[in-house]
N, C-alpha and C. Protein backbone atom coordinates (compact mmCIF):
# COMPACT_ATOMS: atom_id res chain seq x y z
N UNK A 1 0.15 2.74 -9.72
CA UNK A 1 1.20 2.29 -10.62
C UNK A 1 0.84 2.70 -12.05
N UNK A 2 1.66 3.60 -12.89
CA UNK A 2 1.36 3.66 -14.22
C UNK A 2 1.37 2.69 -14.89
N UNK A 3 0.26 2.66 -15.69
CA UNK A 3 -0.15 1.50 -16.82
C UNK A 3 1.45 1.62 -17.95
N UNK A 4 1.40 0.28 -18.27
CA UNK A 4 2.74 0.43 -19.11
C UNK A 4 2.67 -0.40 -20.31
N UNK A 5 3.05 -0.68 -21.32
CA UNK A 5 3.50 -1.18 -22.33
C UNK A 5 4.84 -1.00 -23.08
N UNK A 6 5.60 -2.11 -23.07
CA UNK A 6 6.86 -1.68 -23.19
C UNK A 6 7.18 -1.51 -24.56
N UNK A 7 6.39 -1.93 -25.54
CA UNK A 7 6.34 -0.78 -27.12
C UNK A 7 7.35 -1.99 -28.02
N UNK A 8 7.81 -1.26 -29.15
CA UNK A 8 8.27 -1.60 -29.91
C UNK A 8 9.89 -2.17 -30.08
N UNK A 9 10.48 -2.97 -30.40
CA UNK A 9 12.04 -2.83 -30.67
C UNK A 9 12.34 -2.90 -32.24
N UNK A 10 13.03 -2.47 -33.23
CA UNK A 10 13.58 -2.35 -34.70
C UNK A 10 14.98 -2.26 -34.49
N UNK A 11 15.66 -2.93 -35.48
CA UNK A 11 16.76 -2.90 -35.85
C UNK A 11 17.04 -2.54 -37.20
N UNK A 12 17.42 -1.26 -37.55
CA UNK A 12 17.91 -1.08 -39.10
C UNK A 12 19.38 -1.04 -39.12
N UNK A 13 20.05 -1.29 -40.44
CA UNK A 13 21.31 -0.80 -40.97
C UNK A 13 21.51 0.39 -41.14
N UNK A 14 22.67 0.68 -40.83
CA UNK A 14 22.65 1.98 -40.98
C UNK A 14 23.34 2.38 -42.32
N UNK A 15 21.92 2.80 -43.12
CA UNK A 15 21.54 3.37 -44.59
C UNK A 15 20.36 3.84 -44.29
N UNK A 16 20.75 4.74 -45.42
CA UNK A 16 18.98 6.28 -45.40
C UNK A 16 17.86 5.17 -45.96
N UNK A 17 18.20 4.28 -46.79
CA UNK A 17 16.86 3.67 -47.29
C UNK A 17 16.20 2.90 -46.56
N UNK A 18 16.44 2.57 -45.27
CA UNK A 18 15.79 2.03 -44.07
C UNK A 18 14.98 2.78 -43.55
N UNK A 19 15.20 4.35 -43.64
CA UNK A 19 14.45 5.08 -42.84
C UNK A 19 12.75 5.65 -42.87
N UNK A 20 12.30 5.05 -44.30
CA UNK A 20 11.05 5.24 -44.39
C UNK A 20 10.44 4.12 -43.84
N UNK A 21 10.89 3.14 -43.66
CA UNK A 21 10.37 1.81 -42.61
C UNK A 21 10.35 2.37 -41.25
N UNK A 22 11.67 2.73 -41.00
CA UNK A 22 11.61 3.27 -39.30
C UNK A 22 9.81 4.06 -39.48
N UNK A 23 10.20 5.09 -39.81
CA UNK A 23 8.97 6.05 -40.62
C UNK A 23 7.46 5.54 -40.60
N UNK A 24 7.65 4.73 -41.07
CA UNK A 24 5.68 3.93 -40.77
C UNK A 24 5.63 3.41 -39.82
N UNK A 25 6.62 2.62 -38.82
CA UNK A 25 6.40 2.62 -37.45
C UNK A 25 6.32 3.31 -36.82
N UNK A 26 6.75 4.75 -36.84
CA UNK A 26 6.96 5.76 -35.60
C UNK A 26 5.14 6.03 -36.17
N UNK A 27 5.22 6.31 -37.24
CA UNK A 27 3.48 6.80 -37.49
C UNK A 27 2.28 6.02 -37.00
N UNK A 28 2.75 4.31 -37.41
CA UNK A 28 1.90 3.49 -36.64
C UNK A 28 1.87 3.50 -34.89
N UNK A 29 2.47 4.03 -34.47
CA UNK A 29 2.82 3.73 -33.08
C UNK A 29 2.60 5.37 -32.38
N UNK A 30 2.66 6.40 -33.14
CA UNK A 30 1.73 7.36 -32.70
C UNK A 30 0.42 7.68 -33.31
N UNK A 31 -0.25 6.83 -34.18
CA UNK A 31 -1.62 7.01 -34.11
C UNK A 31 -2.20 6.10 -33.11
N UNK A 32 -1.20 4.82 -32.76
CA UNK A 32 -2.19 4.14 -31.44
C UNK A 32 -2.11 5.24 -30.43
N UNK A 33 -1.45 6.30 -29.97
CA UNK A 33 -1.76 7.02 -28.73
C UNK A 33 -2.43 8.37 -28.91
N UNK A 34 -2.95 8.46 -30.33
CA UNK A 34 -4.30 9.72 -30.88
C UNK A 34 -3.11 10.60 -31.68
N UNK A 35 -1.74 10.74 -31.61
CA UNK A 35 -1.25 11.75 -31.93
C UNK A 35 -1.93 12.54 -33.47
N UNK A 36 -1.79 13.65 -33.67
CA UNK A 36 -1.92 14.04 -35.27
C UNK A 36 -1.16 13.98 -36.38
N UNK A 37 -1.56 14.20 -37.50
CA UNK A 37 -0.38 14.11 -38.64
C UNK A 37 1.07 14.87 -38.16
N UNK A 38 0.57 16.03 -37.50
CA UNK A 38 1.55 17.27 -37.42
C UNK A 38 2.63 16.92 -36.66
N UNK A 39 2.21 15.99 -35.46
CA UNK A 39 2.94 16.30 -34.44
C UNK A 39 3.50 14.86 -34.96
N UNK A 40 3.22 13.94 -35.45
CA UNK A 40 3.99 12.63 -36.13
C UNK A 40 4.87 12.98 -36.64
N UNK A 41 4.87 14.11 -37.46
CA UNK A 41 5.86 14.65 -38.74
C UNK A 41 6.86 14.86 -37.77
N UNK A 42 6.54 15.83 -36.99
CA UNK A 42 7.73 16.66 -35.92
C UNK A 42 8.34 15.42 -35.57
N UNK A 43 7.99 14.19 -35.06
CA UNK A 43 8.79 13.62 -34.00
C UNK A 43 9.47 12.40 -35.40
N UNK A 44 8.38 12.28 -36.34
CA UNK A 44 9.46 11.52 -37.33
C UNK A 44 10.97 12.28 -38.06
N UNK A 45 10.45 13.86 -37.53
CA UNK A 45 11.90 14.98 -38.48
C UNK A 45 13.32 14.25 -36.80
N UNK A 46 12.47 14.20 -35.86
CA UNK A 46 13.51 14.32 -34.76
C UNK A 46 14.19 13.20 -34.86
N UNK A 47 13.44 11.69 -34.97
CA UNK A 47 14.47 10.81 -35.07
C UNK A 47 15.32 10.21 -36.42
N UNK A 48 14.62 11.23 -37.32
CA UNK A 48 15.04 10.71 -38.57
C UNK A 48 16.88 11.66 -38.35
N UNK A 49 16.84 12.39 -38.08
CA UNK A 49 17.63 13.55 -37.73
C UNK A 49 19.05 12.80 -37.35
N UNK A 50 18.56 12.46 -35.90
CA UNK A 50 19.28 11.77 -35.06
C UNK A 50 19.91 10.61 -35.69
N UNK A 51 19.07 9.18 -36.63
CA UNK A 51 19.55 8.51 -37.46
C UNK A 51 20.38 9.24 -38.50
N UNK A 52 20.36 10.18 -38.89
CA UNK A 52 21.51 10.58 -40.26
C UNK A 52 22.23 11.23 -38.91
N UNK A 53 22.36 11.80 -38.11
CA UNK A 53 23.61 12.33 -37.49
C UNK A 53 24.81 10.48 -36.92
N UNK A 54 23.76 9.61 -36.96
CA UNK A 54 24.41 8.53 -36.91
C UNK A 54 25.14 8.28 -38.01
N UNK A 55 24.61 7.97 -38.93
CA UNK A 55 25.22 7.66 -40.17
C UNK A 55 26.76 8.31 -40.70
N UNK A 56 26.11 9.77 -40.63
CA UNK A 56 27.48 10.70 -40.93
C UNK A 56 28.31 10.67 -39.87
N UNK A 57 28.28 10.42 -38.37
CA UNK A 57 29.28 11.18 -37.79
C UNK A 57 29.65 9.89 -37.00
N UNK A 58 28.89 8.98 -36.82
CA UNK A 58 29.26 7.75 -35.64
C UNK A 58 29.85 6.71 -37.04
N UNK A 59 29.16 6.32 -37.93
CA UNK A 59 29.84 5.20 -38.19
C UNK A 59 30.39 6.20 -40.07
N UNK A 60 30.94 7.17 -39.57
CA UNK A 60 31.64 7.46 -41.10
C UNK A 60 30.26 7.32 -42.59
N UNK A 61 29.02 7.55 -42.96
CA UNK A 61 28.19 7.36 -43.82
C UNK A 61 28.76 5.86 -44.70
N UNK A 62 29.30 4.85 -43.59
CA UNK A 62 29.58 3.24 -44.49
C UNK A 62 28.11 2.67 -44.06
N UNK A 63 27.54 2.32 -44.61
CA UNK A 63 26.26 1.23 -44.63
C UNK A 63 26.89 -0.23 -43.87
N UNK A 64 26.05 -0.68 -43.03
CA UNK A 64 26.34 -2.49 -42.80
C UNK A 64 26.71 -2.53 -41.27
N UNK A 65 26.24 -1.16 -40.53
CA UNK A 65 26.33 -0.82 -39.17
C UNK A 65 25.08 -0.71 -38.99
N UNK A 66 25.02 -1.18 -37.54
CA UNK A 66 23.33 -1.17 -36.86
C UNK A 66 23.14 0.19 -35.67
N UNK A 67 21.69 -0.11 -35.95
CA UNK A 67 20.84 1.64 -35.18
C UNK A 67 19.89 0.46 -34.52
N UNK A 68 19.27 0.38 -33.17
CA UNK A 68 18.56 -0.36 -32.76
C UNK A 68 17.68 0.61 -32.26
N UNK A 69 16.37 0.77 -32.09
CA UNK A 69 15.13 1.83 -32.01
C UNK A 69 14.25 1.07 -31.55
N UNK A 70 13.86 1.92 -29.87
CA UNK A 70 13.23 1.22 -28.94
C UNK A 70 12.27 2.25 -29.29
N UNK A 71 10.73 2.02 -29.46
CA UNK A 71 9.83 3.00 -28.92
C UNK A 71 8.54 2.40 -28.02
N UNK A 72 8.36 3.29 -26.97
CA UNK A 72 8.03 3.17 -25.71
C UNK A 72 6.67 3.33 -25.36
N UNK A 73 5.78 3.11 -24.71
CA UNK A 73 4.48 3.94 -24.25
C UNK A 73 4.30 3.54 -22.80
N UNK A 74 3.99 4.63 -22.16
CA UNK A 74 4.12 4.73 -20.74
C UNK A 74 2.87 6.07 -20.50
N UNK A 75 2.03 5.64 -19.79
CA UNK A 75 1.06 6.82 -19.38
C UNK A 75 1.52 8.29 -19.64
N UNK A 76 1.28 8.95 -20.11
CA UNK A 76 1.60 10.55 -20.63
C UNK A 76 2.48 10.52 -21.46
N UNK A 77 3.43 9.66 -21.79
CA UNK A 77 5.03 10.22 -22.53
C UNK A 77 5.00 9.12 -23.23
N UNK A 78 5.25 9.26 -24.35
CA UNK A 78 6.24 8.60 -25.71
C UNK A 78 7.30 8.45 -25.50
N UNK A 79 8.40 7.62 -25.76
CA UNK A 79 9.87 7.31 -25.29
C UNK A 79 10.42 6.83 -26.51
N UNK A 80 11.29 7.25 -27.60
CA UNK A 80 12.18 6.82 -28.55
C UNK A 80 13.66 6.35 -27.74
N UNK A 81 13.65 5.34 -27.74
CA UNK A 81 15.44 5.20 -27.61
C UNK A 81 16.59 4.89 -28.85
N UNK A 82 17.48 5.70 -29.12
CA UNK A 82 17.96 5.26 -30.33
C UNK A 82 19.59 4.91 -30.04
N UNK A 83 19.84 3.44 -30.65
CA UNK A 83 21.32 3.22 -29.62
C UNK A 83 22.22 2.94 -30.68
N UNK A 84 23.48 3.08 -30.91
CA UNK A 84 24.82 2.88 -32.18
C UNK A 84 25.67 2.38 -31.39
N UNK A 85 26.24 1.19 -32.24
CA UNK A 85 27.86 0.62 -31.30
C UNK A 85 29.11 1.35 -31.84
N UNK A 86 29.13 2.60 -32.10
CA UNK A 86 30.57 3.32 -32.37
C UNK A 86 30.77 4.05 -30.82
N UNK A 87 31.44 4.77 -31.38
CA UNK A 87 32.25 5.51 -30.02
C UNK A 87 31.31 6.51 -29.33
N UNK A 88 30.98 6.44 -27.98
CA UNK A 88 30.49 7.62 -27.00
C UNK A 88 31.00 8.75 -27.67
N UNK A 89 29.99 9.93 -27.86
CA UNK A 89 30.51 11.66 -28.07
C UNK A 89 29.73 12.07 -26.39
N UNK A 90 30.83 13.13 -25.90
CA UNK A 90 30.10 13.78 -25.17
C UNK A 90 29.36 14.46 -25.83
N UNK A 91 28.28 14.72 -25.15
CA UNK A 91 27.26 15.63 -25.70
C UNK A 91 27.37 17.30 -26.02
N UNK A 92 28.03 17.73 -24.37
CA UNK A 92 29.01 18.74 -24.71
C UNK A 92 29.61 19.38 -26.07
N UNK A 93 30.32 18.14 -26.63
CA UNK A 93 31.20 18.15 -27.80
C UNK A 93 30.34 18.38 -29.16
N UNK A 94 29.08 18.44 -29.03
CA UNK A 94 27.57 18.05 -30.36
C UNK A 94 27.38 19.28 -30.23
N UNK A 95 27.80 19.95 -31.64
CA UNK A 95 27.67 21.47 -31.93
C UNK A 95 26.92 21.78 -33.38
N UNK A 96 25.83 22.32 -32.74
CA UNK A 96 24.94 22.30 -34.40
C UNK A 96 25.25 23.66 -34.94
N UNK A 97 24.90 24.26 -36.01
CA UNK A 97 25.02 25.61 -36.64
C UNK A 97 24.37 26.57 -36.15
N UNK A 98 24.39 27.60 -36.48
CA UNK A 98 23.96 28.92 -35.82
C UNK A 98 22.32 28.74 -37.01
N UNK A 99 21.40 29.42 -36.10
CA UNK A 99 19.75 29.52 -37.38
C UNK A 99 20.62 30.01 -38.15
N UNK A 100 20.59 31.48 -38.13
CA UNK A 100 20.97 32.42 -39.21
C UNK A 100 21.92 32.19 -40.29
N UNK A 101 22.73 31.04 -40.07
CA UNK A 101 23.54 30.60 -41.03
C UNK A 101 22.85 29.71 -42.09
N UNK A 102 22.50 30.18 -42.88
CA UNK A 102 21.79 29.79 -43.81
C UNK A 102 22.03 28.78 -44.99
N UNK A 103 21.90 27.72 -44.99
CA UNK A 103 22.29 26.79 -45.92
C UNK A 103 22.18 25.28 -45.62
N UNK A 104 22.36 24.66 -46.44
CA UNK A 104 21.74 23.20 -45.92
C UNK A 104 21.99 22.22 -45.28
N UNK A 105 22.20 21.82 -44.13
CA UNK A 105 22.30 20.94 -43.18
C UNK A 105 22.58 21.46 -42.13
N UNK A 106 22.81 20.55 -40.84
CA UNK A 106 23.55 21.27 -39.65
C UNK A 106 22.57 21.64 -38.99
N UNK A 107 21.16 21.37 -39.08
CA UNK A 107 20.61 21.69 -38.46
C UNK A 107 19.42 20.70 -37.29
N UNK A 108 20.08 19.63 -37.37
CA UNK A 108 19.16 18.17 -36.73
C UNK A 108 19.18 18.06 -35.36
N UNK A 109 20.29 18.69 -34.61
CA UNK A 109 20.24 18.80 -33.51
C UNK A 109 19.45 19.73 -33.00
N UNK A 110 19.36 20.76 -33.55
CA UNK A 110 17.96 22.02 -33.24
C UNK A 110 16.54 21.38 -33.68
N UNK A 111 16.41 20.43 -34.54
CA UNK A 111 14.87 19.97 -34.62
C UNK A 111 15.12 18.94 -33.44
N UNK A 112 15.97 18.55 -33.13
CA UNK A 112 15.46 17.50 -32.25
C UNK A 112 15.02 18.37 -30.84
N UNK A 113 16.11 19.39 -30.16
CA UNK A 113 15.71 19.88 -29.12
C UNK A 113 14.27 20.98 -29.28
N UNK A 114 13.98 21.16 -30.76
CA UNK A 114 12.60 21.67 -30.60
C UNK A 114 11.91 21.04 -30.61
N UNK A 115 11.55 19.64 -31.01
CA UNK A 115 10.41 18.84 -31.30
C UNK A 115 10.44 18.58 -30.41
N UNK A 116 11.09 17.91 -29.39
CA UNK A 116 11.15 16.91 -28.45
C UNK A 116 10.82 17.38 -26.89
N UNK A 117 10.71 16.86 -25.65
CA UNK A 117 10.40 17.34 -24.61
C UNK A 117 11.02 17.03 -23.87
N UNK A 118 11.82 15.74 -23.78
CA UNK A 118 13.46 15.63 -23.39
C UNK A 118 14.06 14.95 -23.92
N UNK A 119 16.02 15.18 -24.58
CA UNK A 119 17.04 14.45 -24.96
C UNK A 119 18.02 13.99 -23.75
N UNK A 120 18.16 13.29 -23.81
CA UNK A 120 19.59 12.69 -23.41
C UNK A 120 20.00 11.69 -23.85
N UNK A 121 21.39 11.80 -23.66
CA UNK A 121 22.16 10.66 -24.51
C UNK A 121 23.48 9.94 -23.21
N UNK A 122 23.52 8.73 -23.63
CA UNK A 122 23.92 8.37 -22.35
C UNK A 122 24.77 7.18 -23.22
N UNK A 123 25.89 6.77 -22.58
CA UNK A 123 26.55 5.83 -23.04
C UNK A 123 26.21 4.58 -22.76
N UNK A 124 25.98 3.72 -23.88
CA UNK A 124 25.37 2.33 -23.42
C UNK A 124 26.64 1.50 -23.41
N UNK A 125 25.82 0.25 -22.88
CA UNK A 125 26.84 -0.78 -22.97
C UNK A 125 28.12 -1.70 -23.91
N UNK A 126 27.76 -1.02 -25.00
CA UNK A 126 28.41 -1.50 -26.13
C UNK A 126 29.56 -0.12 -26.33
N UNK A 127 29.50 0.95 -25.33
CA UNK A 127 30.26 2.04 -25.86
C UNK A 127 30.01 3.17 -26.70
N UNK A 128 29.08 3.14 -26.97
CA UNK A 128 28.16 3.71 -28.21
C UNK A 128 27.05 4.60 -27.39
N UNK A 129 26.58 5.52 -28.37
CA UNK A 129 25.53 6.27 -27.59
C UNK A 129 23.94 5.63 -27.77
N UNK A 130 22.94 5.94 -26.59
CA UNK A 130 21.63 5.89 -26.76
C UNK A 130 21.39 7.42 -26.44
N UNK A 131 21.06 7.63 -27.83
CA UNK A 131 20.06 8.90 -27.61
C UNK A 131 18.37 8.82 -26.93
N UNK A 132 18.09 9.42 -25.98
CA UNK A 132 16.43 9.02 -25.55
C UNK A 132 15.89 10.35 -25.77
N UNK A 133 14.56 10.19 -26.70
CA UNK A 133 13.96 10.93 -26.90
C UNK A 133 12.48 10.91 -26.20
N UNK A 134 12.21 12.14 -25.75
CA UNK A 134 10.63 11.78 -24.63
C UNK A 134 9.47 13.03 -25.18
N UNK A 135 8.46 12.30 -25.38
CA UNK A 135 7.62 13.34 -25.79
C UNK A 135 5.96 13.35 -24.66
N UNK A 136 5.77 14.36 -24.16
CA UNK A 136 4.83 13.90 -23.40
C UNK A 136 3.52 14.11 -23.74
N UNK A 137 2.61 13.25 -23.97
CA UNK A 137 0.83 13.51 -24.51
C UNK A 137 -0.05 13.79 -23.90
N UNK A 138 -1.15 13.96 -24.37
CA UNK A 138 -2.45 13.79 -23.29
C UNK A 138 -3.01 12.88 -23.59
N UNK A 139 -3.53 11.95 -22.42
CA UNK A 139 -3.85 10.77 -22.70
C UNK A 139 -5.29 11.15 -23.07
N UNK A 140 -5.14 10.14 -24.32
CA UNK A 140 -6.96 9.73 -24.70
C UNK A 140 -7.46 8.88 -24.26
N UNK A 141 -8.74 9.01 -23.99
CA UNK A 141 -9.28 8.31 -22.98
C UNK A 141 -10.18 7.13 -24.16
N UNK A 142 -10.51 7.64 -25.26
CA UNK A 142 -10.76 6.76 -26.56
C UNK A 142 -9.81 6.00 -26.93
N UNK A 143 -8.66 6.31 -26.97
CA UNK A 143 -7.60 6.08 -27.49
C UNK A 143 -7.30 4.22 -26.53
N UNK A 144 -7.30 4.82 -25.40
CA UNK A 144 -6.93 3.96 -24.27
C UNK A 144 -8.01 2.72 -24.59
N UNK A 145 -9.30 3.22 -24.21
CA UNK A 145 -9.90 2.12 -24.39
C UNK A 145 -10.56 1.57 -25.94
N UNK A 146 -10.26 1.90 -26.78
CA UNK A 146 -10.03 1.61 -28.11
C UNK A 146 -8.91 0.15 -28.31
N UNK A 147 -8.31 0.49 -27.52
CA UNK A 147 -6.65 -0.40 -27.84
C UNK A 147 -6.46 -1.54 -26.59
N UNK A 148 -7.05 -1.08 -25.74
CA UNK A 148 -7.52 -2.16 -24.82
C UNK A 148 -6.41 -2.03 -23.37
N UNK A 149 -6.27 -0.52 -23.38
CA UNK A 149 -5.16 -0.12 -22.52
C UNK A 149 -5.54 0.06 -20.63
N UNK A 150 -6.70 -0.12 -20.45
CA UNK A 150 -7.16 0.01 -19.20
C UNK A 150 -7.48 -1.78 -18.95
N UNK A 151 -6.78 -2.19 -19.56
CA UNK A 151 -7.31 -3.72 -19.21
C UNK A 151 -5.97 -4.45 -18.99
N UNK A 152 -4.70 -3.75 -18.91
CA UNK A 152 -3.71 -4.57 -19.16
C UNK A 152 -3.24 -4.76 -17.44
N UNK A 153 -3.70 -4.05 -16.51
CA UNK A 153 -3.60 -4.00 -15.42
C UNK A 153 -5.12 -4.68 -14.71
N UNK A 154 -5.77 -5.27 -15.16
CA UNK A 154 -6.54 -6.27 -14.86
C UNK A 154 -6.17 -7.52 -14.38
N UNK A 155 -7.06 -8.03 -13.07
CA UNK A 155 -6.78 -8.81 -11.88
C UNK A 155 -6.48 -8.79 -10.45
C-alpha cells in the first residue's frame, strides 16, 4: 500500500495579491519532499498560471470569488488540485498562443503543460473546473525519514 499523506487544503480570493501566500506554501510543501529551488519555481510558474487564467477568464478579473488549492503527497508524485465555482470550459475549447507569437501573455497554458507531468481538468461539483496538476519525484529517502514519513504506516 503506498504511504500517503493527504497534504494541504488553502482557500484564497480570487485576487493576484493572494498569490504570494499560495507561493510560500507550494515552496514550503516542496522542500518537505527535497525538491530544488528550480523545480519549485517551475511548479510555482504552473499554478500561479492556472490561478490568473482563473481570475481573467472564469470569474471576469472581479476579486471576492474563491480558488480552493489542494496540495497532495503520495509516494512518487506531488498532486496540486486547483478548483473555481464558475462555469465548466471544455478543455478542448482552452486555446493558448502560438510560441512564435511574440508578446506578452497567452502563454500559461504552455508553462503549465511543460512544467507539469499530468493536467486534467474535470468538472467538479459546484460546476466549476478542478484543474489537477501531478508532478512525479524521486523519493528521498532523507527526506522521508527526516519528516517522519516511514512511520505513518506503523502498527
Amino acid at each position: 500500500m503506498a504511504k500517503r499523506w493527504d497534504g494541504i487544503r488553502i482557500s484564497i480570493d480570487a485576487d493576484p495579491k493572494y498569490l504570494d501566500a499560495l507561493r510560500a506554501v507550494l515552496a514550503e510543501s516542496t522542500s518537505i519532499l527535497g525538491l530544488d529551488e528550480d523545480e519549485t519555481a517551475k511548479i510555482a510558474l504552473a499554478v500561479t498560471e492556472a490561478c490568473a487564467n482563473i481570475f481573467r477568464h472564469c470569474y471576469g478579473g472581479q476579486p471576492g470569488e474563491r480558488i480552493d488549492v489542494e496540495i497532495r503527497f503520495e509516494t512518487g508524485l506531488f498532486e496540486i488540485r486547483i478548483a473555481d465555482y464558475g462555469e465548466f470550459v471544455d478543455p478542448a475549447q482552452m486555446k493558448g498562443r502560438a510560441l512564435d507569437d511574440v508578446k506578452p501573455g497567452g502563454l500559461g497554458l504552455h508553462f503549465i503543460h511543460t512544467v507539469m507531468d499530468g493536467v486534467e481538468y474535470r468538472k467538479n461539483k459546484w460546476g466549476g473546473t478542478t484543474l489537477i496538476l501531478q508532478k512525479r519525484i524521486e523519493e528521498s529517502a532523507a527526506a522521508q525519514d527526516e519528516f517522519g514519513f516511514d512511520d505513518l504506516d506503523a502498527d
